[in-house]
N, C-alpha and C. Protein backbone atom coordinates (compact mmCIF):
# COMPACT_ATOMS: atom_id res chain seq x y z
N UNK A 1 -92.40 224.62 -29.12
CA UNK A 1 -91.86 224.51 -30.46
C UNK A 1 -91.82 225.90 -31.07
N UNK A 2 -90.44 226.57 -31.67
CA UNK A 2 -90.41 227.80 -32.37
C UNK A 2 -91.03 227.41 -33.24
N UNK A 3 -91.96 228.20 -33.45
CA UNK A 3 -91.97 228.45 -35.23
C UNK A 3 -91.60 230.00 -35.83
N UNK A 4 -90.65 229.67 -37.08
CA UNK A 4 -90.37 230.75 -37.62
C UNK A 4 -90.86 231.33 -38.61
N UNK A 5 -91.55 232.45 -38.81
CA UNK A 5 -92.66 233.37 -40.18
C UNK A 5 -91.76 232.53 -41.31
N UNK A 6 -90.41 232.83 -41.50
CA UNK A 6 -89.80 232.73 -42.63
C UNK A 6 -89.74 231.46 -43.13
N UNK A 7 -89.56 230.36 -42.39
CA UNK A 7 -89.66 229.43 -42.43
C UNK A 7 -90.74 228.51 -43.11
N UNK A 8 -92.50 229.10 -43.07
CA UNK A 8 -93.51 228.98 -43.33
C UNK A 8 -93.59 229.01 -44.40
N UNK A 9 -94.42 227.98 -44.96
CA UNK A 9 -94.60 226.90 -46.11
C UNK A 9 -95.95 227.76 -46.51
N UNK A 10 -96.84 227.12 -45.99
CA UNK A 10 -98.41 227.34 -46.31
C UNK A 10 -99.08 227.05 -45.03
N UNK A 11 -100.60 227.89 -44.93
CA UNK A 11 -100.84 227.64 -43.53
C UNK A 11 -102.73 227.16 -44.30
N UNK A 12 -103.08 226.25 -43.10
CA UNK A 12 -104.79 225.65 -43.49
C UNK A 12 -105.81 226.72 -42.04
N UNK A 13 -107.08 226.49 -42.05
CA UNK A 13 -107.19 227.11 -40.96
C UNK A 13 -107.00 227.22 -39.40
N UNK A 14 -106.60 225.71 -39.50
CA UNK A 14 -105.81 224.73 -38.55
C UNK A 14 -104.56 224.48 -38.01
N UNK A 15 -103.53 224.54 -39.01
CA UNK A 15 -102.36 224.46 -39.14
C UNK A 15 -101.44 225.02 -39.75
N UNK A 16 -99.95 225.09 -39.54
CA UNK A 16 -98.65 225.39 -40.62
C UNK A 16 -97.93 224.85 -40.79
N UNK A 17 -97.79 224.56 -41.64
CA UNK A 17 -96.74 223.41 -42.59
C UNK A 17 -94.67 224.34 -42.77
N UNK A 18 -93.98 224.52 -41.88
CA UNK A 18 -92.99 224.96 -41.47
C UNK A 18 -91.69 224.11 -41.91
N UNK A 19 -90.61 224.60 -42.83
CA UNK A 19 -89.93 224.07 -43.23
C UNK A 19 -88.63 223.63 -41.93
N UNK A 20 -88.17 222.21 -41.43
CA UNK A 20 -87.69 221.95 -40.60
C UNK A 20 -86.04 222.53 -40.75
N UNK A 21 -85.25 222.09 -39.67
CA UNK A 21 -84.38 222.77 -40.17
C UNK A 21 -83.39 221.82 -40.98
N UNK A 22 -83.16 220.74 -39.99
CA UNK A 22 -82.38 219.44 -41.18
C UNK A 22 -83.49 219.24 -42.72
N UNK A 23 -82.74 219.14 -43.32
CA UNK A 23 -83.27 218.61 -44.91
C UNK A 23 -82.57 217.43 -45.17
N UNK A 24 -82.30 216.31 -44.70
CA UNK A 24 -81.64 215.32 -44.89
C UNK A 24 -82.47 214.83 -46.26
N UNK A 25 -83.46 214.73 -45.73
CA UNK A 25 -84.88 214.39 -46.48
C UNK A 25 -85.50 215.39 -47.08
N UNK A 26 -85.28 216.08 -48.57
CA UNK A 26 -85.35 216.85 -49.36
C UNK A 26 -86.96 217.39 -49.28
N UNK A 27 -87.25 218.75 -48.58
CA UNK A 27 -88.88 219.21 -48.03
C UNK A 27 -89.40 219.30 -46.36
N UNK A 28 -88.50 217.90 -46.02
CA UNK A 28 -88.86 217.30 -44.65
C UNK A 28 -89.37 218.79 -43.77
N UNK A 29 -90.38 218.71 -43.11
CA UNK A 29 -91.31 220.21 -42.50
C UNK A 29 -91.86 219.39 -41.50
N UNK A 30 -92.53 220.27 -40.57
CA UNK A 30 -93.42 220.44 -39.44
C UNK A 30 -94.53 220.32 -39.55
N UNK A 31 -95.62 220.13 -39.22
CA UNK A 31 -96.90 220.51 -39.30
C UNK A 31 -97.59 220.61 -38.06
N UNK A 32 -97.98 222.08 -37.59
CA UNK A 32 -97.70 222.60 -36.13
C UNK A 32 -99.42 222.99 -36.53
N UNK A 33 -99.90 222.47 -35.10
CA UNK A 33 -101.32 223.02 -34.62
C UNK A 33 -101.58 224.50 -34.55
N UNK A 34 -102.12 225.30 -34.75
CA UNK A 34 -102.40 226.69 -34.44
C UNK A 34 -102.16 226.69 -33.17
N UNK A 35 -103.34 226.43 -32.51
CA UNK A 35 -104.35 226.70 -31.43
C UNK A 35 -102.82 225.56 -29.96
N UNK A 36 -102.98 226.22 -29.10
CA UNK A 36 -102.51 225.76 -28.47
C UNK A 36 -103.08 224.29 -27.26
N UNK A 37 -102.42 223.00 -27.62
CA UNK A 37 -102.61 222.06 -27.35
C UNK A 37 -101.52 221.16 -27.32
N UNK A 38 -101.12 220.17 -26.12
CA UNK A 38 -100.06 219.41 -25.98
C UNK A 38 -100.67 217.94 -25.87
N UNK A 39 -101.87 217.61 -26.18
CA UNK A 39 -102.15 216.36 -26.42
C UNK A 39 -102.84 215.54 -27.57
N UNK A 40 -102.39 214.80 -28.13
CA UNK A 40 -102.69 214.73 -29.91
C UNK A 40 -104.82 213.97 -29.43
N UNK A 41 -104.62 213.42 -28.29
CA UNK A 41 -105.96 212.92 -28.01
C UNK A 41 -107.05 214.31 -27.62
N UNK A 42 -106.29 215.37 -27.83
CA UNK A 42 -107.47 216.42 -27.61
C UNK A 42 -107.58 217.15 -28.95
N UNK A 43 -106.92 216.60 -29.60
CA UNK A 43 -107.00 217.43 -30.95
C UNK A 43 -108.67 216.91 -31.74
N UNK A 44 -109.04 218.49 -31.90
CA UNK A 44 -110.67 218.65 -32.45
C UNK A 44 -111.03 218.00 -33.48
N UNK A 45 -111.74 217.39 -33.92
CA UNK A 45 -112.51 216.30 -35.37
C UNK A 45 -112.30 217.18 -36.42
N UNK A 46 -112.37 218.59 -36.14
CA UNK A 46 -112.57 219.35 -37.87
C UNK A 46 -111.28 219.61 -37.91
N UNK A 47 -110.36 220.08 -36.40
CA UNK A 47 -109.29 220.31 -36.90
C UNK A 47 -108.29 219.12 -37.51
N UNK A 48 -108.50 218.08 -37.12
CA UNK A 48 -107.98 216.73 -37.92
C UNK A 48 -108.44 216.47 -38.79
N UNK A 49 -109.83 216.58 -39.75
CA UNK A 49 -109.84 216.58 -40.69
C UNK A 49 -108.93 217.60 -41.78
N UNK A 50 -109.13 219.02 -41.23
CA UNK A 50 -108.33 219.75 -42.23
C UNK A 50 -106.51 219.52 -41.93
N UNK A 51 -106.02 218.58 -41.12
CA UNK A 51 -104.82 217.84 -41.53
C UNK A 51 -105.00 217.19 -42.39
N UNK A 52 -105.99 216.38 -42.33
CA UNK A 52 -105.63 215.43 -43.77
C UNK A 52 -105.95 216.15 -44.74
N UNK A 53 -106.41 217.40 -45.32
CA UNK A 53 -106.63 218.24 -46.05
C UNK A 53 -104.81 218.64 -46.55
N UNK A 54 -104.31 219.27 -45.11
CA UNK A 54 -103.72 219.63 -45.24
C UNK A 54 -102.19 218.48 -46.01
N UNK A 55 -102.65 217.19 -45.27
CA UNK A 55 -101.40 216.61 -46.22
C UNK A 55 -101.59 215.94 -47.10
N UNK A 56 -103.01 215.79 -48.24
CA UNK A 56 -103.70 216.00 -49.22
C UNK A 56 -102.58 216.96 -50.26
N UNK A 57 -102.64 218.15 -49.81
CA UNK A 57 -101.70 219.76 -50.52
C UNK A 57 -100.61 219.65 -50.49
N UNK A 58 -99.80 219.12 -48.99
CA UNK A 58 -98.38 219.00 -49.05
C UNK A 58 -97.96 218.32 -49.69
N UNK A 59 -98.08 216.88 -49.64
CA UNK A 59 -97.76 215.51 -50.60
C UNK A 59 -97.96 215.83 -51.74
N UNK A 60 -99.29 216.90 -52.49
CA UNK A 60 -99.08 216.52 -53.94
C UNK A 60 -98.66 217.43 -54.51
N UNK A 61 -98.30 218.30 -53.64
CA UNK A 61 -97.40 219.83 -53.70
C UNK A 61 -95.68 218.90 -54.50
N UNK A 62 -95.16 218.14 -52.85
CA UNK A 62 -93.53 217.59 -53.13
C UNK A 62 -93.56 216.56 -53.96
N UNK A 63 -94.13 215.63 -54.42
CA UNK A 63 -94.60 214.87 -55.43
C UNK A 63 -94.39 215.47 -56.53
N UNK A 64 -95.29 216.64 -56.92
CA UNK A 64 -95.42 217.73 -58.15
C UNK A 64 -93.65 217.85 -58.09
N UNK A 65 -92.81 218.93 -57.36
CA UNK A 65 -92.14 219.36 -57.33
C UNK A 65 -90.71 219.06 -57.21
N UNK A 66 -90.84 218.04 -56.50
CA UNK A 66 -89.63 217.39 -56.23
C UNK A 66 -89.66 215.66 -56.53
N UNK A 67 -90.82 215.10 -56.78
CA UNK A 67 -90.58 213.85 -57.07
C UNK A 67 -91.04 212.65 -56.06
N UNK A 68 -91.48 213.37 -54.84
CA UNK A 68 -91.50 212.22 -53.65
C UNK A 68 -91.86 211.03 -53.56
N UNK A 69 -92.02 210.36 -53.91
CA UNK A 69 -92.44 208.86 -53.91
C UNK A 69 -93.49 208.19 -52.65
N UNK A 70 -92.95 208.94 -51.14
CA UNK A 70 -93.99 208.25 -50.18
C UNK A 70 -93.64 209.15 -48.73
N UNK A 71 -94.23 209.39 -47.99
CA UNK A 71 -94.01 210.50 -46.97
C UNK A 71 -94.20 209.18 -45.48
N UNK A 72 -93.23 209.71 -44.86
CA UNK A 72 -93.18 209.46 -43.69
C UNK A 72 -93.83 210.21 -42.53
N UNK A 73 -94.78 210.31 -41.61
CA UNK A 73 -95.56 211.56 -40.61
C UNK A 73 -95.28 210.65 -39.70
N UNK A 74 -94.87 211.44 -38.64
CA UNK A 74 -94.98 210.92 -37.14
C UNK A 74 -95.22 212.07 -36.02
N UNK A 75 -95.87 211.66 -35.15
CA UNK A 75 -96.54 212.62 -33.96
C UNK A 75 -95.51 212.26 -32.57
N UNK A 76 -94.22 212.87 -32.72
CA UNK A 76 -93.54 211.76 -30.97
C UNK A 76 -93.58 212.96 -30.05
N UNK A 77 -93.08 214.36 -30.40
CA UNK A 77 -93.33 215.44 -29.24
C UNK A 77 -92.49 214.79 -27.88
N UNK A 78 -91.42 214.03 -27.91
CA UNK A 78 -90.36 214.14 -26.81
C UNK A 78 -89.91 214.77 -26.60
N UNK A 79 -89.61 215.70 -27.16
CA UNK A 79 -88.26 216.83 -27.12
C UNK A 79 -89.08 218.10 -26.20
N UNK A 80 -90.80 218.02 -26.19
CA UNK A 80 -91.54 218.74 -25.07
C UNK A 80 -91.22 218.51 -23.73
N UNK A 81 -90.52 217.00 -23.24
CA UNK A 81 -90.58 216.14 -22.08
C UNK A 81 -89.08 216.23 -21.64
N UNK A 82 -88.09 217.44 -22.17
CA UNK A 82 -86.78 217.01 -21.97
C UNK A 82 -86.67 218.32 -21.22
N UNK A 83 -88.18 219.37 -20.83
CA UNK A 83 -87.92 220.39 -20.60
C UNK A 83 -88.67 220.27 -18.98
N UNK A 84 -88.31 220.89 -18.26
CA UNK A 84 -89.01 221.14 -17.04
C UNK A 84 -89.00 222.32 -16.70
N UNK A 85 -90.72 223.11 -16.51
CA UNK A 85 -91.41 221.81 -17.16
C UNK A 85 -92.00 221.63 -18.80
N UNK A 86 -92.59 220.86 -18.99
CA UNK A 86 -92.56 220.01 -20.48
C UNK A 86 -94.12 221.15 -20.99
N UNK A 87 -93.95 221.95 -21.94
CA UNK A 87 -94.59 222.45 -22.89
C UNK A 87 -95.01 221.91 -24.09
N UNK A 88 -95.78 221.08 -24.48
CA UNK A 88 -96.07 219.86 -25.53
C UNK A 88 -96.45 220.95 -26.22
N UNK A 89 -96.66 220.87 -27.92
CA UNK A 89 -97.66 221.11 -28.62
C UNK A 89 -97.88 220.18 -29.71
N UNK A 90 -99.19 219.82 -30.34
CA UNK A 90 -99.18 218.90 -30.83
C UNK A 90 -98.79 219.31 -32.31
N UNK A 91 -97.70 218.87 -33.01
CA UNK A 91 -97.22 218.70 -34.10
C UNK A 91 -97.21 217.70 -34.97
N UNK A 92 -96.66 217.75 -35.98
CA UNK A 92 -96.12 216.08 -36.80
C UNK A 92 -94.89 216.70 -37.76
N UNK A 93 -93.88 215.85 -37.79
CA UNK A 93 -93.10 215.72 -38.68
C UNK A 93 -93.09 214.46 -39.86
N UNK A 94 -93.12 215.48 -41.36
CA UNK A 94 -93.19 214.77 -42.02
C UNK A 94 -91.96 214.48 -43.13
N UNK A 95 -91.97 213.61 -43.81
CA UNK A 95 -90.44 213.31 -44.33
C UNK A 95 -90.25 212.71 -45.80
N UNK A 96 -90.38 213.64 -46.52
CA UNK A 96 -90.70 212.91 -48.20
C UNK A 96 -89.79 211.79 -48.12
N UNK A 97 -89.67 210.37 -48.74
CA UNK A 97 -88.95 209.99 -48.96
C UNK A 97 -88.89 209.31 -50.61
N UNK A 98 -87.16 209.30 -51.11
CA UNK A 98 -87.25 209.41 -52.80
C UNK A 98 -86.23 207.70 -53.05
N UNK A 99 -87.09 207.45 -54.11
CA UNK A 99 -86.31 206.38 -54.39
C UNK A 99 -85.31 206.28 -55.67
N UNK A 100 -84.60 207.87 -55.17
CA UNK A 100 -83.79 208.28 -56.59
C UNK A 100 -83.68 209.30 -56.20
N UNK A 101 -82.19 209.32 -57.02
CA UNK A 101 -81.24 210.68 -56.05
C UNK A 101 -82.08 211.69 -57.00
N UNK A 102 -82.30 212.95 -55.98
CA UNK A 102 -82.62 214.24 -56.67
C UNK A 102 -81.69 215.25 -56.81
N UNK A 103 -81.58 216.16 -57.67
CA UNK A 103 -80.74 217.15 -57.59
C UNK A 103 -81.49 218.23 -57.50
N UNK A 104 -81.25 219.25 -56.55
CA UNK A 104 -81.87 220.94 -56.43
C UNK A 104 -81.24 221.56 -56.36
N UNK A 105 -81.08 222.68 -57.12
CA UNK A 105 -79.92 224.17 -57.39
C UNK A 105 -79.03 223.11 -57.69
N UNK A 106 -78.27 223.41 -56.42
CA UNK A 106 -76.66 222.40 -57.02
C UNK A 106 -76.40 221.75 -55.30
N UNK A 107 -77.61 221.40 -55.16
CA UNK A 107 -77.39 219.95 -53.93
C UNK A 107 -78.39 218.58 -54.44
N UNK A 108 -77.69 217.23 -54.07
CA UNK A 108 -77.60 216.29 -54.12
C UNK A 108 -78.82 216.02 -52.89
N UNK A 109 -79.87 215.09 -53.44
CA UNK A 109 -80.31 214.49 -51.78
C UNK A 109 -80.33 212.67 -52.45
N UNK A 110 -79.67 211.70 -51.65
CA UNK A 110 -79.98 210.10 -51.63
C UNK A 110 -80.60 209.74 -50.73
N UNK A 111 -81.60 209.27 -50.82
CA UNK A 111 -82.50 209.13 -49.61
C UNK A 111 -81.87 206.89 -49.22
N UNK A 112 -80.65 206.94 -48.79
CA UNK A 112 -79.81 205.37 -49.09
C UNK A 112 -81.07 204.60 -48.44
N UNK A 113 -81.38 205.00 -47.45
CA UNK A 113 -82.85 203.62 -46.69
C UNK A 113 -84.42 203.94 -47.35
N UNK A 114 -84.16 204.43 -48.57
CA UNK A 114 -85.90 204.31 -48.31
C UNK A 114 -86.82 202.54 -48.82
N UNK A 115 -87.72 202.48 -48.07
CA UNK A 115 -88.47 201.49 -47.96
C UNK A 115 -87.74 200.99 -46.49
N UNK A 116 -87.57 201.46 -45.95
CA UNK A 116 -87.04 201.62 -44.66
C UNK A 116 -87.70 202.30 -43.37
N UNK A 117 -87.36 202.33 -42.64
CA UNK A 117 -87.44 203.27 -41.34
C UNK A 117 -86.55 204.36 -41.55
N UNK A 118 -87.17 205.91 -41.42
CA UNK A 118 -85.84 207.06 -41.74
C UNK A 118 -84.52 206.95 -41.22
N UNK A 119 -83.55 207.56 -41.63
CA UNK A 119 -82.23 207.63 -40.33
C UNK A 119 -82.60 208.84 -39.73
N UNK A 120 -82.18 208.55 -38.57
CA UNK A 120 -82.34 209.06 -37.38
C UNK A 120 -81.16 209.89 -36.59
N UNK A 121 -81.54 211.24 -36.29
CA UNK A 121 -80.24 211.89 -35.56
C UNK A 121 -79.70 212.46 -36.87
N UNK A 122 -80.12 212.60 -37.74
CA UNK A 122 -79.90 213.50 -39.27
C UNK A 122 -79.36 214.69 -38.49
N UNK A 123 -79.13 215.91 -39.19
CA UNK A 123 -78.61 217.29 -39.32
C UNK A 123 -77.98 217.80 -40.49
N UNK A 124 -78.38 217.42 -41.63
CA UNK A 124 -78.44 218.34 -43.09
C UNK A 124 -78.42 220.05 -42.66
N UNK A 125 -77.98 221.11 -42.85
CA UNK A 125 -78.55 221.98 -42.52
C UNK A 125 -78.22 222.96 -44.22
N UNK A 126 -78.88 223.24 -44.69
CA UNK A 126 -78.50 224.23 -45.70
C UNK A 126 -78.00 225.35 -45.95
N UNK A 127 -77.95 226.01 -46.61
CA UNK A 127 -77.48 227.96 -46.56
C UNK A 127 -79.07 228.45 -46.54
N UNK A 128 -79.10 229.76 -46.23
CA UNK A 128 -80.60 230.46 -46.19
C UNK A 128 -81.15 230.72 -47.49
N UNK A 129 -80.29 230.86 -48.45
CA UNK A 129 -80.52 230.98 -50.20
C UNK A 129 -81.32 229.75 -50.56
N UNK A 130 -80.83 228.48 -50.53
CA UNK A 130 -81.01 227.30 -50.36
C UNK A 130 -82.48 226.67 -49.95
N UNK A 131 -82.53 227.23 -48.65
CA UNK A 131 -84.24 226.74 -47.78
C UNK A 131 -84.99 227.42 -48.84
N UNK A 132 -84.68 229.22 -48.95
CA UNK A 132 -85.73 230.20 -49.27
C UNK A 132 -86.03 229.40 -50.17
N UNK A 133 -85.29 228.87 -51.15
CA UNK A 133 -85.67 228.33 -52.69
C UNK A 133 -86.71 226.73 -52.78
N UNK A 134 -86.15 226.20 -51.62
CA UNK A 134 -87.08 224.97 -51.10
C UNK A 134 -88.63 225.35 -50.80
N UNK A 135 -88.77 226.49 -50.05
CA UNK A 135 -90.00 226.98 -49.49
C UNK A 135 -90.35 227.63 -50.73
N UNK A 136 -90.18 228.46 -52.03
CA UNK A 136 -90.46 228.94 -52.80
C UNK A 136 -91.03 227.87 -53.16
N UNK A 137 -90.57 226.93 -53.76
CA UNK A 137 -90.58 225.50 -54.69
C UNK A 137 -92.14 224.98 -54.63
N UNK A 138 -91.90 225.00 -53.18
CA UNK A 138 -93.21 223.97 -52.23
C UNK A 138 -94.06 224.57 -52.53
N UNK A 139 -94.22 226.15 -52.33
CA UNK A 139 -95.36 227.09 -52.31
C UNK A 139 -95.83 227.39 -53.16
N UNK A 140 -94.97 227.18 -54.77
CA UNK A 140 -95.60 227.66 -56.13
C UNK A 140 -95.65 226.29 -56.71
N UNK A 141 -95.60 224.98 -56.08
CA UNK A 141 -95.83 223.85 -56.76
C UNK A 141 -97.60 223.37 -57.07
N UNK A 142 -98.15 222.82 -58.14
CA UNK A 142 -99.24 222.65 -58.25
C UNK A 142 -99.70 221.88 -57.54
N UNK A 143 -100.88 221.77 -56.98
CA UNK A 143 -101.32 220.52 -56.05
C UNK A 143 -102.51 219.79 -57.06
């Protein structure tokens, strides 16, 4: 999994919270292990606690900031298994979801399924003005 400096949200001593690249889902980010590991069953007790630390900050970060209503996290790491050979690391993607259109700068997000299962196969992609201002948002939002 790249991760990109610029891209970077906020980091715990554990983890980085990395802005993804689709925004279908207005925030939607990464949350990438430091330490290198491709199996979520080897992941360390303290370092899973300071995830939930960590999405403790994120959630009441996009909540604060953008409005989020309820976050979606999932751990699937397929896209490690499409490679030969397969380089896992253990991640999660997480996915604000709003039950009311938001407006930011001058984009629109409808989140049409929430109380749903996400849509799937998204590709939102923004301008770089755009993210920077998303990642600003996140990072100076109160928790």
């Amino acid at each position: 999994m790249e991760i990109m400096g610029k891209d970077l949200i906020f980091e715990t001593k554990y983890w980085k919270i990395i802005l993804s690249d689709d925004q279908t889902y207005l925030g939607r980010c990464s949350a990438v292990l430091k330490r290198k590991c491709g199996d979520l069953a080897e992941v360390a007790e303290d370092e899973m606690l300071d995830f939930l630390n960590l999405i403790k900050i994120f959630e009441s970060k996009v909540r604060h900031v953008f409005g989020a209503k309820m976050f979606n996290w999932t751990c699937l790491m397929n896209g490690a298994y499409q490679k030969t050979p397969p380089d896992p690391q253990v991640h999660f993607h997480v996915r604000p979801r709003y039950d009311k259109e938001i407006v930011f700068i001058s984009e629109k997000f409808i989140d049409t399924d929430f109380g749903h299962h996400y849509i799937r196969g998204t590709n939102r992609i923004l301008s770089p003005d755009i993210r920077e201002k998303i990642i600003e948002a996140i990072k100076n939002a109160k928790t």
